[in-house]
Protein backbone atom coordinates (compact mmCIF):
# COMPACT_ATOMS: atom_id res chain seq x y z
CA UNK A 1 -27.42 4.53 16.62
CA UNK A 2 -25.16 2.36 19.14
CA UNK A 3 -22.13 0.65 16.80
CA UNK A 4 -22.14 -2.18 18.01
CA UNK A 5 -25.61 -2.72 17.67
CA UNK A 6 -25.66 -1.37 14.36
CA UNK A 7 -22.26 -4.03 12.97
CA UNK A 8 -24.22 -6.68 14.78
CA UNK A 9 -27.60 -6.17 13.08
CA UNK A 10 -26.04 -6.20 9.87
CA UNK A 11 -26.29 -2.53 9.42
CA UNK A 12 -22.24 -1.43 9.51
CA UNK A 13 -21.67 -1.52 5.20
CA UNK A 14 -18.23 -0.96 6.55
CA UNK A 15 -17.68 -4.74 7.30
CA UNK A 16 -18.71 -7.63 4.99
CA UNK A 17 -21.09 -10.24 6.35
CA UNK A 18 -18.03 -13.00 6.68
CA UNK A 19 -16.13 -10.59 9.19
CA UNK A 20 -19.05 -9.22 10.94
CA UNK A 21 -20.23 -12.43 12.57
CA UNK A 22 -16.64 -13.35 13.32
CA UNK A 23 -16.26 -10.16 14.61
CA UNK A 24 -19.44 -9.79 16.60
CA UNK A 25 -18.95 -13.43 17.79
CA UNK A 26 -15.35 -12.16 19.47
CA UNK A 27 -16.54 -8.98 21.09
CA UNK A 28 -19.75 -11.19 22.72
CA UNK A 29 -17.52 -13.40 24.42
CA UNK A 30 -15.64 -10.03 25.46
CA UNK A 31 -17.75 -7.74 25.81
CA UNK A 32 -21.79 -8.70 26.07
CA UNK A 33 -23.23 -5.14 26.33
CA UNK A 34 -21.13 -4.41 23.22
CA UNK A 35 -23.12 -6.83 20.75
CA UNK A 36 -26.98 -6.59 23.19
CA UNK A 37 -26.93 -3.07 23.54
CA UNK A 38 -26.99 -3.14 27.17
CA UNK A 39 -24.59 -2.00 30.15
CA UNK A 40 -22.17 0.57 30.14
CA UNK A 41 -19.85 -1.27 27.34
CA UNK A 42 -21.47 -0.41 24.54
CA UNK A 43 -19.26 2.17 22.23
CA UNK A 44 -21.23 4.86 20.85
CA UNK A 45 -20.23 5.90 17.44
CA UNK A 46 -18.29 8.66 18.00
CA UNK A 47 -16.52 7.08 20.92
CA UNK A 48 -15.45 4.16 18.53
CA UNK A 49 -13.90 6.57 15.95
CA UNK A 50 -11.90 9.10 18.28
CA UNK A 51 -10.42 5.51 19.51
CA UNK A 52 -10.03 4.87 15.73
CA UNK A 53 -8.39 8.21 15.28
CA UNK A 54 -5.56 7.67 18.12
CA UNK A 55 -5.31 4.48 16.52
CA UNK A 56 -4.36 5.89 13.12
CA UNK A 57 -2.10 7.88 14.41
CA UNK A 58 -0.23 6.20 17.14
CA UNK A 59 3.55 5.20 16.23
CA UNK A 60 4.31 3.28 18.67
CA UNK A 61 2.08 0.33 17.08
CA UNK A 62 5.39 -0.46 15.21
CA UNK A 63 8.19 -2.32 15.70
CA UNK A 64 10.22 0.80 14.82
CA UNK A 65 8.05 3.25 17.10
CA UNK A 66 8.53 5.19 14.44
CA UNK A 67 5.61 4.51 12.00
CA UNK A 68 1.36 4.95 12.15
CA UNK A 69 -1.35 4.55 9.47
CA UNK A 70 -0.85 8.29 9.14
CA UNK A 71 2.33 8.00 8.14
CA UNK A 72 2.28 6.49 4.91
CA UNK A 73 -1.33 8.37 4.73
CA UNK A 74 -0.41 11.88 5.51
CA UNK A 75 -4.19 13.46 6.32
CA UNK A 76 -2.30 16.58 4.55
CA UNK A 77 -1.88 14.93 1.39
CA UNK A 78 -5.59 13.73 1.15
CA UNK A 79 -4.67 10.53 2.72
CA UNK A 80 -1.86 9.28 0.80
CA UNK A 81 2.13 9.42 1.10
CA UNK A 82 3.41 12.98 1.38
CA UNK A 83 6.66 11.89 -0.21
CA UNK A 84 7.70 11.03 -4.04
CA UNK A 85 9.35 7.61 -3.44
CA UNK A 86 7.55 4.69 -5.65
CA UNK A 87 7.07 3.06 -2.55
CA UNK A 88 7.63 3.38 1.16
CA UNK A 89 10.07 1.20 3.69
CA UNK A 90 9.33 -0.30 7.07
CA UNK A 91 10.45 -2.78 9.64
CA UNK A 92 12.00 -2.27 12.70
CA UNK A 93 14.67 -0.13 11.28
CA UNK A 94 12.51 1.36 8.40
CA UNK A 95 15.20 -0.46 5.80
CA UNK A 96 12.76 -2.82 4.00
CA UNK A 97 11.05 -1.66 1.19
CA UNK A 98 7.82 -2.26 0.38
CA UNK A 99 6.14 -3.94 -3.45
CA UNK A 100 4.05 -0.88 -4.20
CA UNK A 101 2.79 3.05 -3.78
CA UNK A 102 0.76 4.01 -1.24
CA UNK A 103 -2.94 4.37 -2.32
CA UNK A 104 -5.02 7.27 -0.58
CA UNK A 105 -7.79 6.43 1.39
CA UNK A 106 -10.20 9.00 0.73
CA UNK A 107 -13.69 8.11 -0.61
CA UNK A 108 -12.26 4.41 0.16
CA UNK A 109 -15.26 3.92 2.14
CA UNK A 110 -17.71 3.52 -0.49
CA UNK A 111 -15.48 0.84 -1.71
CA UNK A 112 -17.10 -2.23 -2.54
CA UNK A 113 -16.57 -6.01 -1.16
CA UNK A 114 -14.94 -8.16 -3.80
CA UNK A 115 -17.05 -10.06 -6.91
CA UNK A 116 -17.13 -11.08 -10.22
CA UNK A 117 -19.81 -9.02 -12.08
CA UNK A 118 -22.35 -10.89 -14.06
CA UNK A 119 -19.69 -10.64 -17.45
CA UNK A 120 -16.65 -12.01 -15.51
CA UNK A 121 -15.05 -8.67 -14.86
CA UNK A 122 -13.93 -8.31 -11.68
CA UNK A 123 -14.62 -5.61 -9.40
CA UNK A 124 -14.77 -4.31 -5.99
CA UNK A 125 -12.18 -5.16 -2.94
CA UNK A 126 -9.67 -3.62 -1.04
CA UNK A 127 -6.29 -3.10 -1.45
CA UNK A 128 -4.49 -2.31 -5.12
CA UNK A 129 -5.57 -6.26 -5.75
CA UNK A 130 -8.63 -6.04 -4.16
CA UNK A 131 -7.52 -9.21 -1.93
CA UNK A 132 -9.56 -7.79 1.66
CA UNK A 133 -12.89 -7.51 1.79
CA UNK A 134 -13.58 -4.58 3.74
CA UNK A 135 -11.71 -1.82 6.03
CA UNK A 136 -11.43 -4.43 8.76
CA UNK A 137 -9.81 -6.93 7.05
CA UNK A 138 -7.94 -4.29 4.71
CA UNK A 139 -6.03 -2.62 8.01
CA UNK A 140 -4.84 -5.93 9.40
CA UNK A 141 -1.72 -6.21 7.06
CA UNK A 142 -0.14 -2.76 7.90
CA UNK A 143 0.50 -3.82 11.51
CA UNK A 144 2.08 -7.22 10.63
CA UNK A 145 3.89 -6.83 7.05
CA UNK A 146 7.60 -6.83 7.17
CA UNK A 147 7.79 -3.86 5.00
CA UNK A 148 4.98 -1.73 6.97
CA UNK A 149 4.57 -1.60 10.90
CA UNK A 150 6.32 -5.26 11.03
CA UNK A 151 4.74 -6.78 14.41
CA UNK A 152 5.47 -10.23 15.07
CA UNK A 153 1.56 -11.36 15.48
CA UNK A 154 -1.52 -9.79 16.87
CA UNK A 155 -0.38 -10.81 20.44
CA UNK A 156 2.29 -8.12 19.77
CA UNK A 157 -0.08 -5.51 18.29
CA UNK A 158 -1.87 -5.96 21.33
CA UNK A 159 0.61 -5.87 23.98
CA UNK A 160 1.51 -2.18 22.16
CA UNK A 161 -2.03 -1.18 22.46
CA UNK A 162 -2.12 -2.14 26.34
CA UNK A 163 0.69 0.28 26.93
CA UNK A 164 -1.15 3.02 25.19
CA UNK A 165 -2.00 6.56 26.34
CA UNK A 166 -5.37 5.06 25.28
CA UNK A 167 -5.51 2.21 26.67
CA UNK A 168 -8.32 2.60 29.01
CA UNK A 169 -10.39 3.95 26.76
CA UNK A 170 -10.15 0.67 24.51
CA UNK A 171 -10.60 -1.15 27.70
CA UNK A 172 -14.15 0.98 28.38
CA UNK A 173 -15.33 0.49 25.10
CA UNK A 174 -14.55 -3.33 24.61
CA UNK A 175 -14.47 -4.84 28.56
CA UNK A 176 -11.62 -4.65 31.42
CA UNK A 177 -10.21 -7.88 29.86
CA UNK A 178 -9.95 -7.13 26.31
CA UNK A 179 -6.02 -7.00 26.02
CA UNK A 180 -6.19 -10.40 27.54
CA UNK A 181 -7.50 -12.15 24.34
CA UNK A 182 -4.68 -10.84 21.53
CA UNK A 183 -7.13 -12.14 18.50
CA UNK A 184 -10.45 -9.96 20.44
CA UNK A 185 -8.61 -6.66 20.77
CA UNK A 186 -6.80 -7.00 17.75
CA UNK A 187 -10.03 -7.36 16.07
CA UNK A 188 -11.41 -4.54 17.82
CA UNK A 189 -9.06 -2.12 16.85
CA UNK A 190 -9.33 -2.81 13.24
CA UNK A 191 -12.72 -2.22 13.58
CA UNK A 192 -12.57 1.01 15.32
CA UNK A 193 -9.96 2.02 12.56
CA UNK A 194 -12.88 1.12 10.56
CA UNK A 195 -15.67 3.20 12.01
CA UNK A 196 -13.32 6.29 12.13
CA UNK A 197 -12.52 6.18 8.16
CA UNK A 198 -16.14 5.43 7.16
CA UNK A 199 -17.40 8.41 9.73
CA UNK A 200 -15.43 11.32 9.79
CA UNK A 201 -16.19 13.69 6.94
CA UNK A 202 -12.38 14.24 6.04
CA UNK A 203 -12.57 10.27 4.52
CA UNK A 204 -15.18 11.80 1.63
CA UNK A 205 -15.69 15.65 2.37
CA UNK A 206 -16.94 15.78 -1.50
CA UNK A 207 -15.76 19.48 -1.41
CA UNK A 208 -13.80 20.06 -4.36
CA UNK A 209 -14.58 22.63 -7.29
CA UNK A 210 -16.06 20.51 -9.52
CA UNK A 211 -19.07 19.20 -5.62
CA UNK A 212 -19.48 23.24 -6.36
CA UNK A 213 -20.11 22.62 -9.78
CA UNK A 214 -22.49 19.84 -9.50
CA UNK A 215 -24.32 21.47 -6.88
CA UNK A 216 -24.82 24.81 -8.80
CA UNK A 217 -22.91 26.97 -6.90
CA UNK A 218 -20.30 28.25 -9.14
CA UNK A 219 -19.22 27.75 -12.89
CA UNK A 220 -16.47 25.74 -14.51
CA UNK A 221 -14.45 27.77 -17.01
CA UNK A 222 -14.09 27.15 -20.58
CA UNK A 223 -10.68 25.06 -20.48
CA UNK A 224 -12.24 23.69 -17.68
CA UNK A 225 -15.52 22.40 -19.77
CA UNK A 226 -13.36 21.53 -22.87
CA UNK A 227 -11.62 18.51 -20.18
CA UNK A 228 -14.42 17.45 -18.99
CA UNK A 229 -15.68 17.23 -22.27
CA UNK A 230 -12.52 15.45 -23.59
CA UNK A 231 -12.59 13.14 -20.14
CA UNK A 232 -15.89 12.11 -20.94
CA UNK A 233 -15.60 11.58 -24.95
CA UNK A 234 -15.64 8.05 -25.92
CA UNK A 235 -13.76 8.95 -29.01
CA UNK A 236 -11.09 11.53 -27.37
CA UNK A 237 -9.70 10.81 -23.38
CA UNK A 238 -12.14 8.01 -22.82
CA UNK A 239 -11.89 8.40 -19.36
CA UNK A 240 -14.66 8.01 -17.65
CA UNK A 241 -15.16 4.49 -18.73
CA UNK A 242 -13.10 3.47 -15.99
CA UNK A 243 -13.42 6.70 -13.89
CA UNK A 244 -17.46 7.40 -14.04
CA UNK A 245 -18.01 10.92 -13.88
CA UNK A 246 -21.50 11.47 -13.28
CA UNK A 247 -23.77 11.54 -10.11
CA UNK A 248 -24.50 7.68 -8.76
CA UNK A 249 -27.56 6.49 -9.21
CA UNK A 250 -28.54 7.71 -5.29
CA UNK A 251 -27.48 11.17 -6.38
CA UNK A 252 -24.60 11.29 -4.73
CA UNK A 253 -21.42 12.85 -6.29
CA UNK A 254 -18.98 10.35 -8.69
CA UNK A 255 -16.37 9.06 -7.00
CA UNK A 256 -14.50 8.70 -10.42
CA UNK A 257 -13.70 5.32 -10.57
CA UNK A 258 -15.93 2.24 -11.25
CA UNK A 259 -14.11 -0.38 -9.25
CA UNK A 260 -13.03 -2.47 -11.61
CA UNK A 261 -9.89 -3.67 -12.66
CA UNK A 262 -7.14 -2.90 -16.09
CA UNK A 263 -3.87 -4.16 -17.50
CA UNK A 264 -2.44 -0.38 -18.72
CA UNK A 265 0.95 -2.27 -19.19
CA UNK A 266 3.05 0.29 -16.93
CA UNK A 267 6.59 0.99 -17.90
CA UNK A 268 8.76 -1.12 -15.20
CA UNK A 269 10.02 0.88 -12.00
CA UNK A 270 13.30 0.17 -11.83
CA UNK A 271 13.36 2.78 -8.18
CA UNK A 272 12.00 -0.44 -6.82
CA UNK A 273 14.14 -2.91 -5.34
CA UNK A 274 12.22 -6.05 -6.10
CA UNK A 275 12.41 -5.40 -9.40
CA UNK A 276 16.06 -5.89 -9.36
CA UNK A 277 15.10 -9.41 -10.00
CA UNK A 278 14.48 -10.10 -13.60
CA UNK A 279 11.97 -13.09 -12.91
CA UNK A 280 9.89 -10.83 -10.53
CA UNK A 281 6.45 -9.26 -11.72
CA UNK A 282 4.02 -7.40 -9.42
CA UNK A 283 0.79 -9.28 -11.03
CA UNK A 284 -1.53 -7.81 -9.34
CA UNK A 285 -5.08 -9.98 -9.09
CA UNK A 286 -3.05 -13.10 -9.23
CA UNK A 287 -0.38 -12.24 -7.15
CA UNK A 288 2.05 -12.14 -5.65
CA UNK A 289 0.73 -10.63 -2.72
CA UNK A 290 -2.81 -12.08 -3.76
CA UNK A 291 -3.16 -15.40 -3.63
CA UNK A 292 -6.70 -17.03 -4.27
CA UNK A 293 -6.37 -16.16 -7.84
CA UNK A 294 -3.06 -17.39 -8.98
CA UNK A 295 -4.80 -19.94 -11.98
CA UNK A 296 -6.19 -16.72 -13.08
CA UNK A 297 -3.82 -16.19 -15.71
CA UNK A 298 -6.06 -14.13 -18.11
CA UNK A 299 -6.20 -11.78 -14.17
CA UNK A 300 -2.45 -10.68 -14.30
CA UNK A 301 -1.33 -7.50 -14.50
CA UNK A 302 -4.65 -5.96 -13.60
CA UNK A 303 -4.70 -3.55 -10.83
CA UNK A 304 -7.65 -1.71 -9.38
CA UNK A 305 -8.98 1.42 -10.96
CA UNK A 306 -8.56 4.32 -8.25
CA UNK A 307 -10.37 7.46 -7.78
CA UNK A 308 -9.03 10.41 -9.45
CA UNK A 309 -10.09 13.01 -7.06
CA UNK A 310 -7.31 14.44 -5.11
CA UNK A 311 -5.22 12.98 -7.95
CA UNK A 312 -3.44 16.39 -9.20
CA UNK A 313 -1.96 16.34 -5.06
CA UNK A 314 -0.19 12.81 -5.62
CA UNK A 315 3.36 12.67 -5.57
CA UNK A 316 3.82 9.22 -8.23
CA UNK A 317 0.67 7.52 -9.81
CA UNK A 318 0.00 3.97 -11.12
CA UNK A 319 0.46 0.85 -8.40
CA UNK A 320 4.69 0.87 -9.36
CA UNK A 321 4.91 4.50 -8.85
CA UNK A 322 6.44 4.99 -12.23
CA UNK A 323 4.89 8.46 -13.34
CA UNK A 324 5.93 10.93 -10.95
CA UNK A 325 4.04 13.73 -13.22
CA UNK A 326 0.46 13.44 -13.75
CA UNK A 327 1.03 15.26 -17.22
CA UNK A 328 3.53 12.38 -18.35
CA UNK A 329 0.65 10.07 -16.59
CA UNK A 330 -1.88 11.30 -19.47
CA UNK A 331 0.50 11.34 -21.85
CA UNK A 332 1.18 7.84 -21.41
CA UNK A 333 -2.77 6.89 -21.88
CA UNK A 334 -2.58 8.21 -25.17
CA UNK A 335 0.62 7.78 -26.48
CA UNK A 336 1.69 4.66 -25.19
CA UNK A 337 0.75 2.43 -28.42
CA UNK A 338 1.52 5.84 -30.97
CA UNK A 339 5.20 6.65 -29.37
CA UNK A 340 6.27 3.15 -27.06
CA UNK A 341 9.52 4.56 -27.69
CA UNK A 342 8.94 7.29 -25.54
CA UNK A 343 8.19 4.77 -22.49
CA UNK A 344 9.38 1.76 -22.70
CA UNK A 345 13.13 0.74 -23.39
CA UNK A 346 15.09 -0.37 -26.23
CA UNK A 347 17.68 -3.37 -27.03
CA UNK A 348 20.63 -2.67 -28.75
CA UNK A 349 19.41 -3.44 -32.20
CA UNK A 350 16.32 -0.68 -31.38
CA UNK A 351 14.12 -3.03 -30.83
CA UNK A 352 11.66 -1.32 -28.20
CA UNK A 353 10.44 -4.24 -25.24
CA UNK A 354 6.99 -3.05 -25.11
CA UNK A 355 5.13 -3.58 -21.60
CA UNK A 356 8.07 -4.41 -19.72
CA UNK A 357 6.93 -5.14 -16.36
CA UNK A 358 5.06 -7.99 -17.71
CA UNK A 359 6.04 -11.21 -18.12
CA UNK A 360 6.11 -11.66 -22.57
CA UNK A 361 3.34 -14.79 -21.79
CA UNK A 362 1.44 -12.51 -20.48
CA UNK A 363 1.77 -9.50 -22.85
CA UNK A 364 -1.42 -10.32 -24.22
CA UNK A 365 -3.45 -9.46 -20.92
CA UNK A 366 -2.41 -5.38 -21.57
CA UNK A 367 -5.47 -3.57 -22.54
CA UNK A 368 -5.33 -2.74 -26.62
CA UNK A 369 -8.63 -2.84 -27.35
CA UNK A 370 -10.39 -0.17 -25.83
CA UNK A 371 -9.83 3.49 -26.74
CA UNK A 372 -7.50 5.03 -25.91
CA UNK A 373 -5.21 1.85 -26.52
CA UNK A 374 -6.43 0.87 -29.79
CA UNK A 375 -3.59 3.19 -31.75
CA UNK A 376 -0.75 2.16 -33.63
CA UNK A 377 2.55 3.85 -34.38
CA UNK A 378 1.83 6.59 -36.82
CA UNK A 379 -1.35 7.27 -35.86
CA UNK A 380 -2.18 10.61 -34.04
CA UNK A 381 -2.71 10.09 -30.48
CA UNK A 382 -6.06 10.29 -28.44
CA UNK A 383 -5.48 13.67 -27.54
CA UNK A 384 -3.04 16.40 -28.31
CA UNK A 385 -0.97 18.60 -25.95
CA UNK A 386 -3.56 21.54 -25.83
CA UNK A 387 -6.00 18.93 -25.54
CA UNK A 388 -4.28 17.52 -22.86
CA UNK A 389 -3.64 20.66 -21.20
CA UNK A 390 -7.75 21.16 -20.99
CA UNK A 391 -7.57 17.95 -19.16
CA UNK A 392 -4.78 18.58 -16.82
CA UNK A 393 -6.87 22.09 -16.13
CA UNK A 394 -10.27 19.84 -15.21
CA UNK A 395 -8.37 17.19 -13.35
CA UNK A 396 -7.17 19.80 -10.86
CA UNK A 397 -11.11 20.62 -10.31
CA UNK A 398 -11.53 17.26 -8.25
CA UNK A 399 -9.22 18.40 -5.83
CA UNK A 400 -10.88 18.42 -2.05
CA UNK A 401 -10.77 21.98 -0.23
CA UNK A 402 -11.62 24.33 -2.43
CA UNK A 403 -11.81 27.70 -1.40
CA UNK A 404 -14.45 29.72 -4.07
CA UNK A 405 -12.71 33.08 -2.17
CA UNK A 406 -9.35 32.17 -3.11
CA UNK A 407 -9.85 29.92 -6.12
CA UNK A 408 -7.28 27.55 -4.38
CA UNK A 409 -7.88 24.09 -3.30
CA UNK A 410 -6.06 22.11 -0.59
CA UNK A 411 -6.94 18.93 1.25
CA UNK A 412 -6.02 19.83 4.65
CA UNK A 413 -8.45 22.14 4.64
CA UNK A 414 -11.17 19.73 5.61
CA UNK A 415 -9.24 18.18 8.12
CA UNK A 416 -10.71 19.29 11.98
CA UNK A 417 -9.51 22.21 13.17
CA UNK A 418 -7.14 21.82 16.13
């Protein structure tokens, strides 16, 4: 099916229905064979997404020349930063830090647009606060944040994108004129971005040993079984409450998250320079990058629930980067309310400041009432350290690439082959 007919028709799930009329209302003005399906301007799918691709990984989109989408998300590292720094730095000189770690973007497009469900929880969105709507929206921030690809404006996105090796390409897909109008091509190579992360099978290859599993082509081993088992026990890990481990309902493979949203009251990062200022708090849905739901008090502190496949291959986990092991990562889940000693630190006296990268007004929004953060010092945690270990053991099956010959798994393996 032609793309453009297909976003303009309301058939691209990619975009959300705000952005699609804005964007098909741009690319008519620019390029009417793009939107009508006649002429030679219309972009076939896979034109759109090898422009999408060159996109991702162009450099010279930066003020630095130095940085691409693909360089915070490394292809080889399932998408996400190849590095263990809690977060990355930009700008023209790649000096400024950024707020938070890099999130991967597999499986991100069968993300969600952003709503309240019918009980108030919220769910869906892009982003780690869910503040863009879709993969459109969600890409225009890398090219202009001060702490990411740091252009100016679109107009200077553009003029970049005029200059590229590409450029006539962009031009044939979207009319001779296109660089002409910044807002138009700026537009239009967000959406190609788009196209080429909801398209190309290396976004959600579903090919790890546990797809195998599923699909009755090979057999999970006993410590395997005993973590899924613990992962799925309301009782014991609890986990896939938040990170839903069974097929959707359209029989396609869980992505292992729900969507929604949690308070897990992270230890504070100190590796991260904003948090060199005592009065700053990275509140997630209500701010401070996120800004429609600042009166959402009750909101603070809760940051989006994230897939856990590929999870075993990241370098730091949780939205600060605190953890930089996933073992500690689990062990924090279940002994964060049995041991806060062990994570969180203490005054002089030995008093221990429990959730410390919340403001104390807000202390109350941490999740303690859900399993496994119902426990209370003295109590035995959720799981013990061989149960833990069975966990650790299942977690690694969700990890893309795996190779039944080898009984090794690695995410570059379903990149394309060069």
């Amino acid at each position: 099916m032609i793309a453009g007919w297909s976003l303009c028709a309301g058939k691209s799930r990619n975009v959300s229905h705000g952005l699609r009329a804005a964007l098909c209302a741009l690319l008519l003005a620019a390029a009417p064979g793009f939107v009508s399906g006649g002429g030679n301007t219309v972009p076939a799918q896979a034109a759109l997404s090898a422009l999408g691709q060159k996109i991702f990984a162009d450099e010279s989109l930066s003020a630095s020349g130095k940085m691409a989408c693909a360089t915070c998300h490394d292809p080889k590292f399932a998408h996400a930063q190849n590095n263990a720094l809690a977060v990355q730095s930009g700008g023209a000189n790649l000096d400024v830090p950024g707020f938070r770690s890099v999130p991967s973007l597999r499986y991100l497009n069968l993300n969600i647009p952003f709503f309240f469900a019918n009980d108030g929880t919220p769910t869906g969105g892009f982003n780690r606060d869910g503040r863009a709507n879709d993969l459109v929206a969600q890409a225009e921030r890398p090219f202009l944040a001060a702490h990411e690809m740091a252009n100016g404006d679109a107009a200077a996105v553009v003029d970049k994108l005029s200059r590229a090796s590409y450029a006539d390409e962009f031009r044939g897909l979207f009319g001779a004129d296109v660089f002409t109008k910044a807002d138009t091509a700026f537009l239009a190579a967000r959406y190609a971005l788009s196209v080429y992360e909801t398209t190309e099978p290396q976004f959600r290859p579903f090919s790890s040993k546990f797809d195998l599993f599923l699909k009755g082509k090979l057999r999970l081993s006993e410590q395997e079984l005993r973590g899924y088992a613990l992962f799925n026990n309301p009782n014991k890990g609890r986990c896939a409450a938040c990170h839903l481990s069974t097929r959707q309902a359209n029989g396609d493979p869980p992505v292992f998250t729900d969507y929604t949203y949690d308070n897990l009251g992270v230890p504070r990062n100190a590796e991260i320079p904003a948090n060199d200022d005592p009065a700053y708090f990275d509140m997630g849905l209500c701010g401070p990058e996120r800004t429609d739901l600042a009166n959402r008090s009750d909101l603070c502190g809760q940051f989006k629930v994230p897939t856990l496949r590929n999870i075993v291959t990241r370098k730091v986990i949780f939205h600060n980067g605190y953890f930089k092991s996933l073992r500690e990562a689990v062990q924090f889940y279940v002994q964060r309310d049995t041991n806060a000693d062990k994570w969180y630190p203490a005054d002089g006296d030995g008093a221990v400041h429990k959730f410390n990268d919340v403001p104390p007004l807000l202390t109350r929004n941490v999740n303690t009432t859900e399993g496994p953060y119902d426990r209370h010092p003295g109590d035995a945690p959720a799981l013990s350290e061989p149960e833990i270990d069975d966990v650790m053991v299942f977690l690694a099956t969700l990890t893309d690439g795996y190779d039944p010959a080898t009984g090794t798994a690695d995410p570059a393996r379903d990149l394309p082959k060069q």
